[in-house]
Protein backbone atom coordinates (compact mmCIF):
# COMPACT_ATOMS: atom_id res chain seq x y z
CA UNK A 1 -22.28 37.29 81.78
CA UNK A 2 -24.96 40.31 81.03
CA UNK A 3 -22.35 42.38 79.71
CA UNK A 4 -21.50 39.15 77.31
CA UNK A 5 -25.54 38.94 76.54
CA UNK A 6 -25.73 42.16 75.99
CA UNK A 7 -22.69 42.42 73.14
CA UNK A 8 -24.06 39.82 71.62
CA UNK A 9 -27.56 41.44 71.39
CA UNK A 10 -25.99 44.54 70.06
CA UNK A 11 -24.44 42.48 67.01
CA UNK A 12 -27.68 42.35 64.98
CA UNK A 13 -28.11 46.41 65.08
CA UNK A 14 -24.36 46.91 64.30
CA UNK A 15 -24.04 44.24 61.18
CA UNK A 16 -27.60 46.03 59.84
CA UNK A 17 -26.15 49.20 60.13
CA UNK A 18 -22.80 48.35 58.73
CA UNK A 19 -24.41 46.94 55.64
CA UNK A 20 -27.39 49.54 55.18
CA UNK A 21 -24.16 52.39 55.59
CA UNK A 22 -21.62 50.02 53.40
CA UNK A 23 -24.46 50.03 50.75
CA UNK A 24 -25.19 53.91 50.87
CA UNK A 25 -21.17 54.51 50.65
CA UNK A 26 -20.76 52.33 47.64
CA UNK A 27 -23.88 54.49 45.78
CA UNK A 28 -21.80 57.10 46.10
CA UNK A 29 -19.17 55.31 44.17
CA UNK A 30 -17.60 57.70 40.99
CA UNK A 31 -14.86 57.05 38.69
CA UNK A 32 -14.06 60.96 39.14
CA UNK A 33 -13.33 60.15 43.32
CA UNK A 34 -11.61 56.68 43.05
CA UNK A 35 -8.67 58.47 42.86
CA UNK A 36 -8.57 61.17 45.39
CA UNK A 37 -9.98 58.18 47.56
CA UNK A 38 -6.94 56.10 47.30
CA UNK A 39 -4.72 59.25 47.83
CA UNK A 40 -6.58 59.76 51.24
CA UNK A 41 -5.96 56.43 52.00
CA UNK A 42 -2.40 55.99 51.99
CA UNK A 43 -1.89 59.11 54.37
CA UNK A 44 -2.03 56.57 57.11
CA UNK A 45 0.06 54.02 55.51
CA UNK A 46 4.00 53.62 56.75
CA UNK A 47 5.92 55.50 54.35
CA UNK A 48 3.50 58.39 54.55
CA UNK A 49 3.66 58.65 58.08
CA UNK A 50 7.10 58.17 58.34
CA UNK A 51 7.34 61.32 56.28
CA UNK A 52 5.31 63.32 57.96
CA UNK A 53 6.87 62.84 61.32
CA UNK A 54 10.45 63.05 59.70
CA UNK A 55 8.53 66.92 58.67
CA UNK A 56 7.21 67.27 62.28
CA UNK A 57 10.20 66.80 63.89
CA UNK A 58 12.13 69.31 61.34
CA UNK A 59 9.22 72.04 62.26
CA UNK A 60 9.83 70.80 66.27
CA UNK A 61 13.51 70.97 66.35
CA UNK A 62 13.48 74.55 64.37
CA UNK A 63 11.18 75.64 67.24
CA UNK A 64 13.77 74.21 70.00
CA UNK A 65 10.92 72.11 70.86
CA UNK A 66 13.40 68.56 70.40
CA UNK A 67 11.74 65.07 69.57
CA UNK A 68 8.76 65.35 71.56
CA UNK A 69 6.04 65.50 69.62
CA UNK A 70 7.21 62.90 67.38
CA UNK A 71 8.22 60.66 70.87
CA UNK A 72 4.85 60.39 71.35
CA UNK A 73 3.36 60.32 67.93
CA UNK A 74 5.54 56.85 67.47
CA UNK A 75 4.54 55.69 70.79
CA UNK A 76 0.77 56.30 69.89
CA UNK A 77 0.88 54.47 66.59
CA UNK A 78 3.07 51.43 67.73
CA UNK A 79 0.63 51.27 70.89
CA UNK A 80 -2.21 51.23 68.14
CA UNK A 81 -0.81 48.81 66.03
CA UNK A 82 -0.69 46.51 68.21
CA UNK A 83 -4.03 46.64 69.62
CA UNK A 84 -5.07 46.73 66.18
CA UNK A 85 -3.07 43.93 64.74
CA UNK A 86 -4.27 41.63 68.21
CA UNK A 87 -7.89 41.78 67.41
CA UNK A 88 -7.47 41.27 63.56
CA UNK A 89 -6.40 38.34 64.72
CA UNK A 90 -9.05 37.64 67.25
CA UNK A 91 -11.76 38.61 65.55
CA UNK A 92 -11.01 37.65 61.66
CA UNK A 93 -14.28 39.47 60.34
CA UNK A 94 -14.31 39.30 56.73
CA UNK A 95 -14.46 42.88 54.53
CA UNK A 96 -17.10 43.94 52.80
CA UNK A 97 -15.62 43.68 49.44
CA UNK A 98 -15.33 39.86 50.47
CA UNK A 99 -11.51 39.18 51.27
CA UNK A 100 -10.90 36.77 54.55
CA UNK A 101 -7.50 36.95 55.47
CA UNK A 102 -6.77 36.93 59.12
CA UNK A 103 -3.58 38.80 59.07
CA UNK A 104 -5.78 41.69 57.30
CA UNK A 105 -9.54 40.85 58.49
CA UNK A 106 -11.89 44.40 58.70
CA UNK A 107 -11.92 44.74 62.20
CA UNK A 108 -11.01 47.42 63.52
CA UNK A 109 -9.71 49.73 60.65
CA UNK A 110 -5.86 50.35 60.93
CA UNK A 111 -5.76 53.28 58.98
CA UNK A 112 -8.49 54.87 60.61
CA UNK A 113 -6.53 53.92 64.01
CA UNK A 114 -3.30 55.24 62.96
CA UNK A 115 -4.94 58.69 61.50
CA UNK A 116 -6.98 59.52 64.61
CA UNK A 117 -3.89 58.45 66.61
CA UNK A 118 -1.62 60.93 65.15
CA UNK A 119 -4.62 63.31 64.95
CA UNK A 120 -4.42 63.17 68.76
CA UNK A 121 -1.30 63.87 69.35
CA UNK A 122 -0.81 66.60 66.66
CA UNK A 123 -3.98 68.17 67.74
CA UNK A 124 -2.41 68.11 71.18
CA UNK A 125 1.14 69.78 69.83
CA UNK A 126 -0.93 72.36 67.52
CA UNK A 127 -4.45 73.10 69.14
CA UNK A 128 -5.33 75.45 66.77
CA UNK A 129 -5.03 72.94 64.06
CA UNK A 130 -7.01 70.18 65.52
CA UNK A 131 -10.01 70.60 63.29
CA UNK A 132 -7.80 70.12 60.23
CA UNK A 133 -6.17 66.93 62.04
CA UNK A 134 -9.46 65.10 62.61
CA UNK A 135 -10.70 66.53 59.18
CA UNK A 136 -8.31 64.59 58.01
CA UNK A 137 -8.66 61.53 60.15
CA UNK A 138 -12.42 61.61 59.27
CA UNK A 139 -11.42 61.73 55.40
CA UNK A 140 -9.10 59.14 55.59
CA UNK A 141 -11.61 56.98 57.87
CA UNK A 142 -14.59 57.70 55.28
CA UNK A 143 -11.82 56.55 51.91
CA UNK A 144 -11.82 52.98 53.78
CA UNK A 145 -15.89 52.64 53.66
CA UNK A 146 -15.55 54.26 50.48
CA UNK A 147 -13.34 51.98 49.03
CA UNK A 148 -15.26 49.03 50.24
CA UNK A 149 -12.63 47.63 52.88
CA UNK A 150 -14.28 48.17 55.89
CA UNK A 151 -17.80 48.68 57.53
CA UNK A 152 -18.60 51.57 59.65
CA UNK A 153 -18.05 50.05 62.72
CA UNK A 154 -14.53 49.37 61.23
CA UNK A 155 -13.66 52.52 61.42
CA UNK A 156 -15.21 53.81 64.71
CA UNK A 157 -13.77 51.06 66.58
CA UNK A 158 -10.30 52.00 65.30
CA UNK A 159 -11.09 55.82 65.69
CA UNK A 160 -11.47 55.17 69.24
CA UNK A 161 -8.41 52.62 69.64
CA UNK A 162 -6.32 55.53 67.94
CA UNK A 163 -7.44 58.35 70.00
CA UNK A 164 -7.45 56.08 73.49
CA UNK A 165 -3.98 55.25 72.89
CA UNK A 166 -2.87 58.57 72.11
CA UNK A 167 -4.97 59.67 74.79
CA UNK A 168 -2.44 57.57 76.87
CA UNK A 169 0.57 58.63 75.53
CA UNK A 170 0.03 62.22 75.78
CA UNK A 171 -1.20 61.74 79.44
CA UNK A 172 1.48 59.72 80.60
CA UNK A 173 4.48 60.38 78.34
CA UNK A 174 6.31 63.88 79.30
CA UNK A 175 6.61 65.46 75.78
CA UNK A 176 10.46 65.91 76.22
CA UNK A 177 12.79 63.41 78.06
CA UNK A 178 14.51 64.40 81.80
CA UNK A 179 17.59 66.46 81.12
CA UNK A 180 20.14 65.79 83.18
CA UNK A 181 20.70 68.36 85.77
CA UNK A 182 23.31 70.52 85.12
CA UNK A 183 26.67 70.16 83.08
CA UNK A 184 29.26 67.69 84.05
CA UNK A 185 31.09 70.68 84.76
CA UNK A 186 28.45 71.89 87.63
CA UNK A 187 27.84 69.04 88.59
CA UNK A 188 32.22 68.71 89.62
CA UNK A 189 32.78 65.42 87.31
C-alpha cells in the first residue's frame, strides 16, 4: 500500500516535469531539423530494423560468428514489444501533441524501447562501439520529445524496458545455439 501511496505522490513531479521538458523541446522546434528528426525516428521502426539486423547478421556470419547476435537482438525487441504494447494498453496516457488512442497511447515510448534494446545487445556484440549505439538510442529517444509524441518520462520508461529486456536476453540466452556433439559419423549413426 506505501509503495502504491508513494507512486501516486510521485505523479505530480513527473507530469510537471514532463510538461516544463515537453515545452522546452518544442522551443527548440526548426523547420531546418523537422527533417533529420523524422529520419532519426524511423531507425527504430520495423522495416529499419529489419534491415539492419539482415546487415548484422551478414557482418556476423562473414566473421563465422553464425546468428547470434541477431538471436538475441530479435528476442530483445519481441520481449520489448510486448511489455511495451501491454502497458499502452494499461495505461492509455494521452500524447502531448493530443492524440488518445489506446492501441498507440504515450506511455512508454516504443521506439525509444526498441533503440536502447538493440543498443544493448549491439553494444554487447561490439563493445567498442557502444557509445555510438546509445548515441544513437539517445537521438532517436530525444526525435520522439522532439516531435511532440511523447513526454520525457515516455522515453525513460521505455529506455529502461529496452535495456532490462536486453539485459535478459544477453544474460540468459547463449549467443550461439548447442551444436550437436560430433558428426553423425563420430557419433557411429
Amino acid at each position: 500500500m506505501r509503495t502504491l501511496l508513494l507512486a501516486l505522490a510521485l505523479l505530480g513531479p513527473i507530469e510537471r516535469l514532463d510538461w516544463t521538458t515537453a515545452r522546452a523541446v518544442q522551443s527548440w522546434r526548426s523547420a531546418a531539423l523537422e527533417a533529420p528528426m523524422r529520419n532519426v525516428t524511423s531507425v527504430a521502426r520495423a522495416p529499419l530494423v529489419v534491415a539492419g539486423l539482415a546487415a548484422v547478421l551478414a557482418v556476423d556470419l562473414a566473421a563465422g560468428a553464425g546468428w547470434g547476435t541477431v538471436r538475441l537482438a530479435v528476442v530483445a525487441v519481441a520481449g520489448t514489444n510486448l511489455i511495451v504494447e501491454g502497458l499502452k494498453r494499461a495505461v492509455n496516457r494521452t500524447r502531448p501533441d493530443g492524440e488518445r488512442k489506446r492501441s498507440n497511447s504515450s506511455f512508454p515510448s516504443g521506439h525509444s524501447a526498441t533503440a536502447f534494446a538493440l543498443a544493448w545487445v549491439l553494444a554487447a556484440r561490439w563493445r567498442r562501439a557502444s557509445v555510438v549505439f546509445f548515441g544513437l538510442a539517445a537521438l532517436v529517444a530525444f526525435s520522439r520529445m522532439y516531435l511532440h509524441r511523447h513526454f520525457l518520462s515516455d522515453v525513460v520508461a521505455g529506455a529502461v524496458i529496452g535495456m532490462a529486456t536486453a539485459w535478459v536476453a544477453v544474460r540468459w540466452l547463449p549467443a550461439a545455439p548447442p551444436r550437436a556433439r560430433g558428426t553423425a559419423e563420430q557419433r557411429g549413426t
